[in-house]
N, C-alpha and C. Protein backbone atom coordinates (compact mmCIF):
# COMPACT_ATOMS: atom_id res chain seq x y z
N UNK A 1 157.39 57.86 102.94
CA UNK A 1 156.84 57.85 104.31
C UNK A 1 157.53 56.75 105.11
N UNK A 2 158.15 57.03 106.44
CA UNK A 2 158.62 55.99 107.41
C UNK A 2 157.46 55.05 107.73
N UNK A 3 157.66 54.12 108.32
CA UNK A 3 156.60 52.74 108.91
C UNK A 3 156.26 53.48 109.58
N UNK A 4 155.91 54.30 110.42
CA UNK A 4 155.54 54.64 111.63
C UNK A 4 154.60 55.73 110.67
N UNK A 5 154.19 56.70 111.64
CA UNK A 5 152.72 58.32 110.87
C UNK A 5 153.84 59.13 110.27
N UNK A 6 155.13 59.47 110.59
CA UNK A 6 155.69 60.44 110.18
C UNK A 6 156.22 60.24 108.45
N UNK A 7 155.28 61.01 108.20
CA UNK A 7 155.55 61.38 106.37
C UNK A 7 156.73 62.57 106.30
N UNK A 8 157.53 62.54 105.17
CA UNK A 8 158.64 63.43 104.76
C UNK A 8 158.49 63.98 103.55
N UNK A 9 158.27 65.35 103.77
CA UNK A 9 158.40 66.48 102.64
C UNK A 9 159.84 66.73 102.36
N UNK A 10 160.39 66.58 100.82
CA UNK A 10 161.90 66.79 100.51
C UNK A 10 162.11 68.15 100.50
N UNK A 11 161.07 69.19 99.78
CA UNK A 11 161.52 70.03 100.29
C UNK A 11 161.00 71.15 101.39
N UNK A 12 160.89 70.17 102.43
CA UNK A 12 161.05 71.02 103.83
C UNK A 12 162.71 71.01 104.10
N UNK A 13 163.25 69.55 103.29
CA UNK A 13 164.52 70.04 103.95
C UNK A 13 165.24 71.04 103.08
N UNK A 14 164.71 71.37 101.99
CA UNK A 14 166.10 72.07 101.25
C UNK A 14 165.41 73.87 101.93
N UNK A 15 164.21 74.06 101.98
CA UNK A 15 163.79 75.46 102.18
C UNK A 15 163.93 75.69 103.79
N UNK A 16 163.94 74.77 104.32
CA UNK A 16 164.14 75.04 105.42
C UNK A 16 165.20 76.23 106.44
N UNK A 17 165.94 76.34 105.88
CA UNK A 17 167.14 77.17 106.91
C UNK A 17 167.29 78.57 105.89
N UNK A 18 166.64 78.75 105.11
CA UNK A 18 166.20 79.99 104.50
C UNK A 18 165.17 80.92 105.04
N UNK A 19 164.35 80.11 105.45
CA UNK A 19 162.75 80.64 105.89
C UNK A 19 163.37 80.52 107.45
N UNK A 20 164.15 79.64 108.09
CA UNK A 20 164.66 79.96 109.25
C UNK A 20 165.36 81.54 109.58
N UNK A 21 166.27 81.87 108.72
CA UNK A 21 166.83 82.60 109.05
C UNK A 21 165.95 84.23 109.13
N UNK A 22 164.98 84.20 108.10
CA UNK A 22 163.71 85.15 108.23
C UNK A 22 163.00 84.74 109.31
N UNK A 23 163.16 84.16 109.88
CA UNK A 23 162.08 83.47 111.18
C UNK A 23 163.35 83.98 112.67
N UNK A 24 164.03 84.17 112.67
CA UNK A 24 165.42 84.71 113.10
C UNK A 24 164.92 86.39 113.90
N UNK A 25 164.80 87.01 112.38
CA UNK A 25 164.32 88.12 112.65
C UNK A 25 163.07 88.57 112.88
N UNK A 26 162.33 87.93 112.50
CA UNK A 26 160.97 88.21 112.48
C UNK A 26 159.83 87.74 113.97
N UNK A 27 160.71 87.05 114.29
CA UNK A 27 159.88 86.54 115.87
C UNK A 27 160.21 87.19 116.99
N UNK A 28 159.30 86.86 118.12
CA UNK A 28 159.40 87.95 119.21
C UNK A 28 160.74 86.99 120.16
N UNK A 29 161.26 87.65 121.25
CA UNK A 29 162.39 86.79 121.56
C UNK A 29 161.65 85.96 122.78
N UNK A 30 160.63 85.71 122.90
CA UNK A 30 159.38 84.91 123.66
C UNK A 30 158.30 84.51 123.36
N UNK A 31 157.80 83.87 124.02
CA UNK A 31 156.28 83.65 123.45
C UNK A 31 155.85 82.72 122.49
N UNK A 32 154.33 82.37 122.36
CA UNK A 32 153.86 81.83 121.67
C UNK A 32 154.12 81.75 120.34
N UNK A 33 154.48 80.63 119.06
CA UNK A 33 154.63 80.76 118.07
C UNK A 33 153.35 79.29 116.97
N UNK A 34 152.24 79.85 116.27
CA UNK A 34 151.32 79.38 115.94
C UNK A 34 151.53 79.06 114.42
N UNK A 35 151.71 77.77 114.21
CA UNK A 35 152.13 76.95 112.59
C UNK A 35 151.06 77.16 112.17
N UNK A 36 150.54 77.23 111.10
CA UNK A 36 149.24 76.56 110.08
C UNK A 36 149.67 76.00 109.16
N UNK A 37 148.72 75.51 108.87
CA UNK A 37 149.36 74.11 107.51
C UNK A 37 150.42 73.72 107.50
N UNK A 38 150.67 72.75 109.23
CA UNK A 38 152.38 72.34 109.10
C UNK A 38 152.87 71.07 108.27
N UNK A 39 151.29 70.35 107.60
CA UNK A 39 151.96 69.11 106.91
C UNK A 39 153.11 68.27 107.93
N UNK A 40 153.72 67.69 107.30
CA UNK A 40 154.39 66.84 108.02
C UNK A 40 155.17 66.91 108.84
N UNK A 41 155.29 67.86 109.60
CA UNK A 41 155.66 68.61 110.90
C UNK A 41 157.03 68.88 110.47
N UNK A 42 157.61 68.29 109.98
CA UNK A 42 159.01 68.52 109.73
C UNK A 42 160.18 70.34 109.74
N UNK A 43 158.98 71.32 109.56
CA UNK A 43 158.97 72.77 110.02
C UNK A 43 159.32 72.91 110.70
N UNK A 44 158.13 72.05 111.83
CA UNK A 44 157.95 72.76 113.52
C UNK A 44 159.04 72.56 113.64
N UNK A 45 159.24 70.55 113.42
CA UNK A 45 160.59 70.20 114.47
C UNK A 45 161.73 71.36 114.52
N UNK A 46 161.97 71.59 113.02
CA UNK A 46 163.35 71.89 113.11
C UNK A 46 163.51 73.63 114.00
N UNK A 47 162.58 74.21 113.11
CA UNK A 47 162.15 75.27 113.94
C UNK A 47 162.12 75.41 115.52
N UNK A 48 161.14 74.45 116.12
CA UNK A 48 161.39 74.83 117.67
C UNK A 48 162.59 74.18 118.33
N UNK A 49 163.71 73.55 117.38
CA UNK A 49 164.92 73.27 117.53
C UNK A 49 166.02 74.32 117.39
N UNK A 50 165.47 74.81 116.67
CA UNK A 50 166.74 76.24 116.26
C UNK A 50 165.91 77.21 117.30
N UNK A 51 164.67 77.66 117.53
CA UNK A 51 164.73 78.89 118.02
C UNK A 51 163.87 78.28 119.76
N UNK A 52 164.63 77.42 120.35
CA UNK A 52 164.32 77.09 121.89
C UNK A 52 163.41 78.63 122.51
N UNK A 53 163.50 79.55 122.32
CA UNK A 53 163.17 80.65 123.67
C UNK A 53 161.42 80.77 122.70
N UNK A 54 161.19 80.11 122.06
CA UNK A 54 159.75 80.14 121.90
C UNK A 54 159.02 78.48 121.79
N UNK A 55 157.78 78.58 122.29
CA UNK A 55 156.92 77.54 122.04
C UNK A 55 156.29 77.20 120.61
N UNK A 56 156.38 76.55 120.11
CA UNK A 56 155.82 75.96 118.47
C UNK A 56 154.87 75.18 118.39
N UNK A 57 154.00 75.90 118.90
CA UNK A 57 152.34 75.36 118.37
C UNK A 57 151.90 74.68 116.44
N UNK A 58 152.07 73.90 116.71
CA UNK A 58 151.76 73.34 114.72
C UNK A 58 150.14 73.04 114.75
N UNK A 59 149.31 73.28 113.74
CA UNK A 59 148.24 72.75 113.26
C UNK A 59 148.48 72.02 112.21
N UNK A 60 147.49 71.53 111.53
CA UNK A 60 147.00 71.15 110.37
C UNK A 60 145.47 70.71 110.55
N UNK A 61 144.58 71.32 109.54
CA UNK A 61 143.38 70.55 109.08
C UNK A 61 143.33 69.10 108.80
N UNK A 62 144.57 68.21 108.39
CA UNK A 62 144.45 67.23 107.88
C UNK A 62 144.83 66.27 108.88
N UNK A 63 144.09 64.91 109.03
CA UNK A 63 144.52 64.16 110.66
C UNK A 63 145.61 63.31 110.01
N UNK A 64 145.82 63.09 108.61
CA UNK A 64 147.16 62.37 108.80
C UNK A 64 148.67 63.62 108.81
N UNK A 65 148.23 64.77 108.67
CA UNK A 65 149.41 65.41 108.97
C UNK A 65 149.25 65.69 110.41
N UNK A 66 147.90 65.53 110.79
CA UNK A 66 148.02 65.89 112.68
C UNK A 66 149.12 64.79 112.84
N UNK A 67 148.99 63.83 112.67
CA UNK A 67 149.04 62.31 113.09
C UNK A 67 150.90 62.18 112.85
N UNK A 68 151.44 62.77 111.88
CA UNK A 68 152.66 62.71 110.90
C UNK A 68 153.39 63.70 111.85
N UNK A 69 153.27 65.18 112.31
CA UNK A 69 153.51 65.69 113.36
C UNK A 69 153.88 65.59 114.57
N UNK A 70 152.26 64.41 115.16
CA UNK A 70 152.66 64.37 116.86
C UNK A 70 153.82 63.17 116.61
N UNK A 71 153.80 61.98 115.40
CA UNK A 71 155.03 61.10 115.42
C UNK A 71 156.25 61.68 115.41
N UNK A 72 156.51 62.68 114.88
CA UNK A 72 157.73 63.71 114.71
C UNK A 72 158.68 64.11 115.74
N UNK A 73 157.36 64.93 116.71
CA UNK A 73 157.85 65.15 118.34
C UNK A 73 158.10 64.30 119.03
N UNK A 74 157.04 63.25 118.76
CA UNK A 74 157.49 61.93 119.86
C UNK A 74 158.99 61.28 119.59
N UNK A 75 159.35 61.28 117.61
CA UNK A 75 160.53 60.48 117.80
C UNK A 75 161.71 61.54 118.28
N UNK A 76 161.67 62.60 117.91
CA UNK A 76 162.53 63.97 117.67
C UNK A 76 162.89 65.12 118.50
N UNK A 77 161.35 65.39 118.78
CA UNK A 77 161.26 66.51 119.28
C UNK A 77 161.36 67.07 120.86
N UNK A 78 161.42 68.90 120.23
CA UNK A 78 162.73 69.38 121.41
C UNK A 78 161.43 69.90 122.59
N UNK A 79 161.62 69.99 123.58
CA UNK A 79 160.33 70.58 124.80
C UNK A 79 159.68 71.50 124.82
N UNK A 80 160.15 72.13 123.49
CA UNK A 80 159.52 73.94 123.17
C UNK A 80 158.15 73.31 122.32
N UNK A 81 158.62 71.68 121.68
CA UNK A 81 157.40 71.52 120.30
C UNK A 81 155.91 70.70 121.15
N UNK A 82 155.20 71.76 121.05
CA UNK A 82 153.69 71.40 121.73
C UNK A 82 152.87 70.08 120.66
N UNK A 83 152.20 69.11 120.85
CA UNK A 83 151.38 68.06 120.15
C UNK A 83 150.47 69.87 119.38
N UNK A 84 150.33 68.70 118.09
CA UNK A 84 149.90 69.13 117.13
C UNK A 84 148.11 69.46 117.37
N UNK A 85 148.03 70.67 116.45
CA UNK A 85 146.46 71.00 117.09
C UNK A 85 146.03 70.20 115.78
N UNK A 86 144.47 69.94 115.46
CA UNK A 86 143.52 70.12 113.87
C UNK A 86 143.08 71.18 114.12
N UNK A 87 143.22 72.06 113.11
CA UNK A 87 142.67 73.61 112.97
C UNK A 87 142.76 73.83 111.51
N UNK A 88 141.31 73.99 110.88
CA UNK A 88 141.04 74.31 110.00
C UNK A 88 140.60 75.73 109.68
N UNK A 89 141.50 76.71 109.30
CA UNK A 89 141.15 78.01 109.02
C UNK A 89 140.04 78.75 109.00
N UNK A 90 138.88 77.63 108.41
CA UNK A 90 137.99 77.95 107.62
C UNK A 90 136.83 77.90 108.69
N UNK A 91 137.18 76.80 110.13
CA UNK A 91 136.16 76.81 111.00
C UNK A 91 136.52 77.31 112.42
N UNK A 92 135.82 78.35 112.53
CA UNK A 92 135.46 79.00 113.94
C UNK A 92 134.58 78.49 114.79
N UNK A 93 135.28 78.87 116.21
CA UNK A 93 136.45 79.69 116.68
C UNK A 93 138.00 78.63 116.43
N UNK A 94 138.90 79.04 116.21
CA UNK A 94 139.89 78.29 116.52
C UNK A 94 139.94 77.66 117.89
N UNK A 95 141.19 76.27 117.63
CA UNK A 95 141.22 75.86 118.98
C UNK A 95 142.24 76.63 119.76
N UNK A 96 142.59 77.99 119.74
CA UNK A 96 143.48 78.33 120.40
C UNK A 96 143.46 80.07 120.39
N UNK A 97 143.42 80.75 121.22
CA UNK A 97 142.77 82.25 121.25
C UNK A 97 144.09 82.78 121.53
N UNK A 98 145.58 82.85 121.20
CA UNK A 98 146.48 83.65 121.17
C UNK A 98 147.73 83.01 120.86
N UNK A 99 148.26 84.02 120.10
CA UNK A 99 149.59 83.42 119.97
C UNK A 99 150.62 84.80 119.38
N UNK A 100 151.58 84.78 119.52
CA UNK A 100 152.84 86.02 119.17
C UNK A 100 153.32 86.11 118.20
N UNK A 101 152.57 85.34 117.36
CA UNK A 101 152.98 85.18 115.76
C UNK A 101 152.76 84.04 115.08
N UNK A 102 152.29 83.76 114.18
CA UNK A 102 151.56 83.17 113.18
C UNK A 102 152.66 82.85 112.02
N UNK A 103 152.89 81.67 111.27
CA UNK A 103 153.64 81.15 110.38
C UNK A 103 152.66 80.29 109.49
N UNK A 104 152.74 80.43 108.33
CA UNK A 104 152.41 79.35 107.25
C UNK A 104 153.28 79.43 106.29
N UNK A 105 153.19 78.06 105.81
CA UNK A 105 154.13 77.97 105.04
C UNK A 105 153.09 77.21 103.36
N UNK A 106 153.48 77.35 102.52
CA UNK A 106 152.54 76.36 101.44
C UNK A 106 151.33 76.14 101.19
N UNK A 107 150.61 76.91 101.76
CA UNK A 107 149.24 77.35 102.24
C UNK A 107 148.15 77.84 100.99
N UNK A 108 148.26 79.21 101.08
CA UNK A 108 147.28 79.31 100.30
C UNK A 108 146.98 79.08 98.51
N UNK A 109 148.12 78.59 97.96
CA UNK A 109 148.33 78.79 96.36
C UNK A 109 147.42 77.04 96.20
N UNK A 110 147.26 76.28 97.43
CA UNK A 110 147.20 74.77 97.29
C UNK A 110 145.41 74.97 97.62
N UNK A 111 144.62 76.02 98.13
CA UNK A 111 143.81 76.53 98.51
C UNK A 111 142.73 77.30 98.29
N UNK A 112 141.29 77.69 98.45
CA UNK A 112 141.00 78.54 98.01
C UNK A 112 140.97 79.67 98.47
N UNK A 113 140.68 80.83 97.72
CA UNK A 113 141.18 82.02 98.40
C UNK A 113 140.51 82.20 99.58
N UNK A 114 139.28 81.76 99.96
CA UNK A 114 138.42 81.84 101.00
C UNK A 114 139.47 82.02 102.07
N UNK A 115 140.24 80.30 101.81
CA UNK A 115 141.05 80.15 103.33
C UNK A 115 142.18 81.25 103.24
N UNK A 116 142.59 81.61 102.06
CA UNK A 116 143.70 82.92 102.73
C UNK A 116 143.11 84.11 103.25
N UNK A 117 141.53 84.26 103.13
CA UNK A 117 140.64 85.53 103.69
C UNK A 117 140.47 84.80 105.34
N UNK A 118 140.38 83.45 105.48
CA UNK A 118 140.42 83.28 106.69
C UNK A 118 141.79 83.28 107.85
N UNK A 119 142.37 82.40 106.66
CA UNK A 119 143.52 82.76 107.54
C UNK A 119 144.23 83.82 108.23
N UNK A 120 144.28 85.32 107.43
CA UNK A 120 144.76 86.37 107.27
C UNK A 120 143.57 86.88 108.74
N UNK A 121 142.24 86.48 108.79
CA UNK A 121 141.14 86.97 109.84
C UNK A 121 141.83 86.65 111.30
N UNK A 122 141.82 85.34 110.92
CA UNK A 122 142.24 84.58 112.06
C UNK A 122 143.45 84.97 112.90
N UNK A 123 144.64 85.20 111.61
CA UNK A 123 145.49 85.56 112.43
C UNK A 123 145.56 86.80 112.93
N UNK A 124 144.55 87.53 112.49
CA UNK A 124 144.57 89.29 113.21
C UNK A 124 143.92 88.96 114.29
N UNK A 125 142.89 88.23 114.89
CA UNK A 125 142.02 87.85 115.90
C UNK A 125 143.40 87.20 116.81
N UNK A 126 143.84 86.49 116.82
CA UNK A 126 145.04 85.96 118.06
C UNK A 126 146.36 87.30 118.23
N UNK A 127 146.64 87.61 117.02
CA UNK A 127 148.11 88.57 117.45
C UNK A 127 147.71 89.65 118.03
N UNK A 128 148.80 90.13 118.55
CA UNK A 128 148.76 91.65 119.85
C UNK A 128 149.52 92.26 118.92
N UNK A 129 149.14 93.64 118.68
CA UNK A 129 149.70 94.42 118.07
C UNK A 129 151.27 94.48 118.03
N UNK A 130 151.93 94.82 116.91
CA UNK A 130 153.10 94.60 116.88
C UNK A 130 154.20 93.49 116.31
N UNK A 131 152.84 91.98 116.55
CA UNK A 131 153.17 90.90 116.35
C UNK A 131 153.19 90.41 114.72
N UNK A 132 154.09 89.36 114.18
CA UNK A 132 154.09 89.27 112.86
C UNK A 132 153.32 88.04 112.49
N UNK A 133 152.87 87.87 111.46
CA UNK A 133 151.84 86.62 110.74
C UNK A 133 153.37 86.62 109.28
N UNK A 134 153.25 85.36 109.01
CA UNK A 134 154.84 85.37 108.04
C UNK A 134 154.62 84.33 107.28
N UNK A 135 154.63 84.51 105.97
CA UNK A 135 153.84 83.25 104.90
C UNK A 135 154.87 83.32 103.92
N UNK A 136 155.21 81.64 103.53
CA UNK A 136 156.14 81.23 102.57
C UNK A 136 155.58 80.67 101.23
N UNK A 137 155.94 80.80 100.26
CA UNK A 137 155.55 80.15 99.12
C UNK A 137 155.96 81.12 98.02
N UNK A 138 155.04 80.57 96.78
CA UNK A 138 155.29 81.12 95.36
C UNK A 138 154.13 82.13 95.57
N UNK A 139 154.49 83.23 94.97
CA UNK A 139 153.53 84.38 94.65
C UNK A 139 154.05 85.17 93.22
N UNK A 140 152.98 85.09 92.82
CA UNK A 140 153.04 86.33 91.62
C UNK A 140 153.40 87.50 91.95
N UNK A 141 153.94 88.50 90.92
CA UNK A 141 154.42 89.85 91.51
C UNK A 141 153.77 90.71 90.24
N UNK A 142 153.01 91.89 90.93
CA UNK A 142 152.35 92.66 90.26
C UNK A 142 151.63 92.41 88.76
N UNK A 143 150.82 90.68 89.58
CA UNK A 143 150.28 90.64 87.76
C UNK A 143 151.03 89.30 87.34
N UNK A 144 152.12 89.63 87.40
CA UNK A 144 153.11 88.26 86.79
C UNK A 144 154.02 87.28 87.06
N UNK A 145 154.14 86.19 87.00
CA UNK A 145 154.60 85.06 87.59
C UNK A 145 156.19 85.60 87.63
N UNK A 146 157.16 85.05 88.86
CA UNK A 146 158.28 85.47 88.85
C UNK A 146 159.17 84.91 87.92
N UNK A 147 159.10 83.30 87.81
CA UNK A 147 159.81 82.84 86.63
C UNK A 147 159.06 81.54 85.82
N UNK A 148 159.39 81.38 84.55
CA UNK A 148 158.73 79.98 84.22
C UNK A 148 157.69 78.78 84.68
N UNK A 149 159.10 78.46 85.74
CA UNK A 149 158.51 77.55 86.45
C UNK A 149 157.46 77.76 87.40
N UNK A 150 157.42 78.50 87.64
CA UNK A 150 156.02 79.32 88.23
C UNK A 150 154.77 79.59 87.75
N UNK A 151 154.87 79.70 86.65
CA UNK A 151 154.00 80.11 85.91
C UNK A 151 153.37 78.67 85.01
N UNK A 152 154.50 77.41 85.27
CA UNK A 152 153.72 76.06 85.05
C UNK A 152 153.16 75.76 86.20
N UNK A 153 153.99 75.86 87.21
CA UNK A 153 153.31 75.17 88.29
C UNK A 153 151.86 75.77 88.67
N UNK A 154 151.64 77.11 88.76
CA UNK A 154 150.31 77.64 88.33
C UNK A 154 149.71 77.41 87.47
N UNK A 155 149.18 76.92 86.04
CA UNK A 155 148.43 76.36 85.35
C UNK A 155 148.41 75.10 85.81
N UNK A 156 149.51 74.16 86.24
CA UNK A 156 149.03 72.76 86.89
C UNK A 156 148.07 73.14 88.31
N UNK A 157 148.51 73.82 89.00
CA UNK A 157 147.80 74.04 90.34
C UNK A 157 145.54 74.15 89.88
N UNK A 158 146.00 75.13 88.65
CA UNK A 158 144.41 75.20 88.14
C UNK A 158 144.02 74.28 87.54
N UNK A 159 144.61 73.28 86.41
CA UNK A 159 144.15 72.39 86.44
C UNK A 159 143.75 71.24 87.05
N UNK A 160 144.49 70.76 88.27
CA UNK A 160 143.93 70.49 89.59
C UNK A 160 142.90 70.78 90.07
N UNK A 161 142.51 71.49 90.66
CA UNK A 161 140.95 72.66 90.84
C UNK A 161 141.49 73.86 90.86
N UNK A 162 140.49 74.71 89.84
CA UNK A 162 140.50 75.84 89.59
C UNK A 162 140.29 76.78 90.73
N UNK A 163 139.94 76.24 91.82
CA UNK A 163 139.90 77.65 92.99
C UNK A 163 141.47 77.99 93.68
N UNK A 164 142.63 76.71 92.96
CA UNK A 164 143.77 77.09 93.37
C UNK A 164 144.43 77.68 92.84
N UNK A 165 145.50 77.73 92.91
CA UNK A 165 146.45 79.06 92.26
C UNK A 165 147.52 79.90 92.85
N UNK A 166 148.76 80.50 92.34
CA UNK A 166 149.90 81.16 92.96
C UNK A 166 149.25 82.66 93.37
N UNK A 167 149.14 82.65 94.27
CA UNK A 167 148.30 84.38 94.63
C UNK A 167 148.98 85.86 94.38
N UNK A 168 148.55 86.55 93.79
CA UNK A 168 149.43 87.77 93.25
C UNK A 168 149.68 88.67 94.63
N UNK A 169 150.94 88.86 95.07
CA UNK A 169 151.29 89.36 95.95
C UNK A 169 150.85 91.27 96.35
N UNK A 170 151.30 91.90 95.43
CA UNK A 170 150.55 92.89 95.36
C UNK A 170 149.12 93.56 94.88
N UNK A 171 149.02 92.45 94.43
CA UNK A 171 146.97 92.25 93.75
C UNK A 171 146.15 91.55 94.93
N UNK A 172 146.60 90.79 95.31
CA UNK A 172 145.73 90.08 96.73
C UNK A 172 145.87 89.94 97.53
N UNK A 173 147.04 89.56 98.25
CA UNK A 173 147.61 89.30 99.06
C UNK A 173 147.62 90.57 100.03
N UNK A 174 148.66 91.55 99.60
CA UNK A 174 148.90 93.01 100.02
C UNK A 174 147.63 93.35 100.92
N UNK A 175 146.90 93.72 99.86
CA UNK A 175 145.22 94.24 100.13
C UNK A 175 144.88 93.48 101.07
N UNK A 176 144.61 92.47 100.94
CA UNK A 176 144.15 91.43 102.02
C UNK A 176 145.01 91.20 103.40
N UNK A 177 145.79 91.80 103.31
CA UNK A 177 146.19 91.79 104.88
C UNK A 177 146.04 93.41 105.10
N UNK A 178 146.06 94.27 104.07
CA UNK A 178 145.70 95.81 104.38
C UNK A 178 144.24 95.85 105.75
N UNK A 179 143.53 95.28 104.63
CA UNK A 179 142.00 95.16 105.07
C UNK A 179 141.76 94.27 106.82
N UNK A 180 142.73 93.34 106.72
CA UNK A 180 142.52 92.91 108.20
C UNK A 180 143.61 93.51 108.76
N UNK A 181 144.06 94.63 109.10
CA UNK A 181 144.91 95.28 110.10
C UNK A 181 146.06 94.89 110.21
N UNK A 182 147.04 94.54 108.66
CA UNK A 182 148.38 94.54 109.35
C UNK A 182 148.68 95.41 108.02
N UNK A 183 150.36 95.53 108.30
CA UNK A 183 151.07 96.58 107.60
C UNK A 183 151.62 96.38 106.45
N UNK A 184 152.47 97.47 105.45
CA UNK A 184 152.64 96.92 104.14
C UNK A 184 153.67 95.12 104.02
N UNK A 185 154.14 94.60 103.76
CA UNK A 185 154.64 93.07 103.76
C UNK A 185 155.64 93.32 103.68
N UNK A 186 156.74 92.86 104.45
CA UNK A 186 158.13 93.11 103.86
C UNK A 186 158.38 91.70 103.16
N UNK A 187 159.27 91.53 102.24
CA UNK A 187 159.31 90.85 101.35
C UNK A 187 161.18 90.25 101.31
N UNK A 188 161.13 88.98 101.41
CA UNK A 188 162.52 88.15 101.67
C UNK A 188 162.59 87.11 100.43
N UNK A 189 162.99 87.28 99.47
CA UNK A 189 163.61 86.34 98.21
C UNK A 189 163.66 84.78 98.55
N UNK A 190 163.21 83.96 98.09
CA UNK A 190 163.75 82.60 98.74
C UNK A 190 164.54 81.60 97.83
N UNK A 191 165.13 80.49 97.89
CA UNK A 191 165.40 79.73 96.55
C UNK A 191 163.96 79.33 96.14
N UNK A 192 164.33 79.04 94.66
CA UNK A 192 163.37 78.42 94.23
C UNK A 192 162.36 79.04 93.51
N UNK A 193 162.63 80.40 93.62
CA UNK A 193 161.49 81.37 93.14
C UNK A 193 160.52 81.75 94.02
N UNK A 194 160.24 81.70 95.64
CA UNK A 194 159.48 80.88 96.60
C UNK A 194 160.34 82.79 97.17
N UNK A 195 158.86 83.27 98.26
CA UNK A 195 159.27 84.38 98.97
C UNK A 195 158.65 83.54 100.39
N UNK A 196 159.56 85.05 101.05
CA UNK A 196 158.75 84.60 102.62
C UNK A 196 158.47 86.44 102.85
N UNK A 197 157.28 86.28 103.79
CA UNK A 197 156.06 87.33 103.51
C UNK A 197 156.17 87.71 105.13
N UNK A 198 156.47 89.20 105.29
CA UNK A 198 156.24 89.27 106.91
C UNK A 198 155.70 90.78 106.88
N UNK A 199 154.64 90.39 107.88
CA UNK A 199 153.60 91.41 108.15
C UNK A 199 153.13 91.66 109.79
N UNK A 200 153.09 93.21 109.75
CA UNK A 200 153.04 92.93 111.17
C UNK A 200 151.78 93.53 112.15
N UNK A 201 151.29 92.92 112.73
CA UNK A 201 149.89 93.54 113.00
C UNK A 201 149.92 94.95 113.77
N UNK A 202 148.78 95.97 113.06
CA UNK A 202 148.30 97.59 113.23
C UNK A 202 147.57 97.56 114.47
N UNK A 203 147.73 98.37 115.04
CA UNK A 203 147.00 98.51 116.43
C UNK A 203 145.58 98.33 115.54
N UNK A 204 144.96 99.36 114.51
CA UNK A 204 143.37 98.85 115.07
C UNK A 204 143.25 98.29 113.17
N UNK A 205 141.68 98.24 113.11
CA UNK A 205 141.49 97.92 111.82
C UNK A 205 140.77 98.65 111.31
């Protein structure tokens, strides 16, 4: 962590321009763009640095990542990156009633599933049809961990607290965005064993 609020995730920098380049295609060429769980802002920055023609709204539930964030923009950041909201998934209404697409990154495997049933709510409640919700991390695939290391880091994640865990992509995940109105997931490989998840919201539910 620098002297100042801004904390540094190492690997925001190595995943970073991977999940960019899916963020490339996957965003509208305007408009609102809504972080959750941005942790140490280090996302947004770079993000509303590479893609200027949108605004980069970041949350976090947590006030030292609020806090780690707005230091980010202040030392860094580009005029597209809005001060950081606190928005906790889990409590309604959000502070913010629209946005053109929805991003998390590291979210729900650190979590309980509750908040990926909220999150997934939430973000069908702000997007306009058409619009994508796009989630990064480790996921299981049909049942089974993709490699090794996955499959430790999931037994550490449960031994931690057991309501966490790598979420099975086609066992929970899938379904769970079926059920709140978006479409099947398209699915982007990442390093690391790590996917990025893009889904795009159904006219109704």
């Amino acid at each position: 962590m620098t002297q100042d609020a801004r904390r540094h995730a190492p690997a925001a920098a190595r995943n970073r321009d991977p999940i960019l380049e899916v963020l490339r295609e996957a965003l509208p060429p305007r408009g609102l763009m809504l972080e959750i769980a941005c942790g140490s802002g280090e996302h947004a920055l770079h993000f509303a640095r590479h893609l200027p023609h949108l605004d980069w709204q970041p949350s976090d539930p947590d006030p030292g990542a609020v806090a780690s964030a707005a230091a980010w923009r202040e030392a860094e950041g580009s005029p597209n990156l809005r001060a950081p909201l606190r928005l906790d998934v889990r409590e309604t209404p959000w502070p913010i009633d629209r946005a053109d697409a929805v991003f998390c990154a590291n979210m729900i495997h650190i979590a309980p599933w509750a908040a990926a049933e909220a999150l997934v709510a939430g973000a069908a409640r702000l997007l306009p049809e058409g619009a994508n919700l796009v989630l990064y991390g480790p996921f299981h695939r049909h049942g089974a961990p993709t490699a090794p290391s996955n499959a430790a880091f999931d037994a550490d994640l449960q031994r931690r607290d057991p309501a966490w865990g790598i979420r099975d992509l086609e066992g929970e995940v899938a379904p769970l965005l079926a059920r709140m109105g978006f479409g099947p997931p398209a699915i982007h490989p990442m390093p690391a064993n790590n996917l990025t998840v893009v889904a795009r919201r159904l006219s109704g539910r």
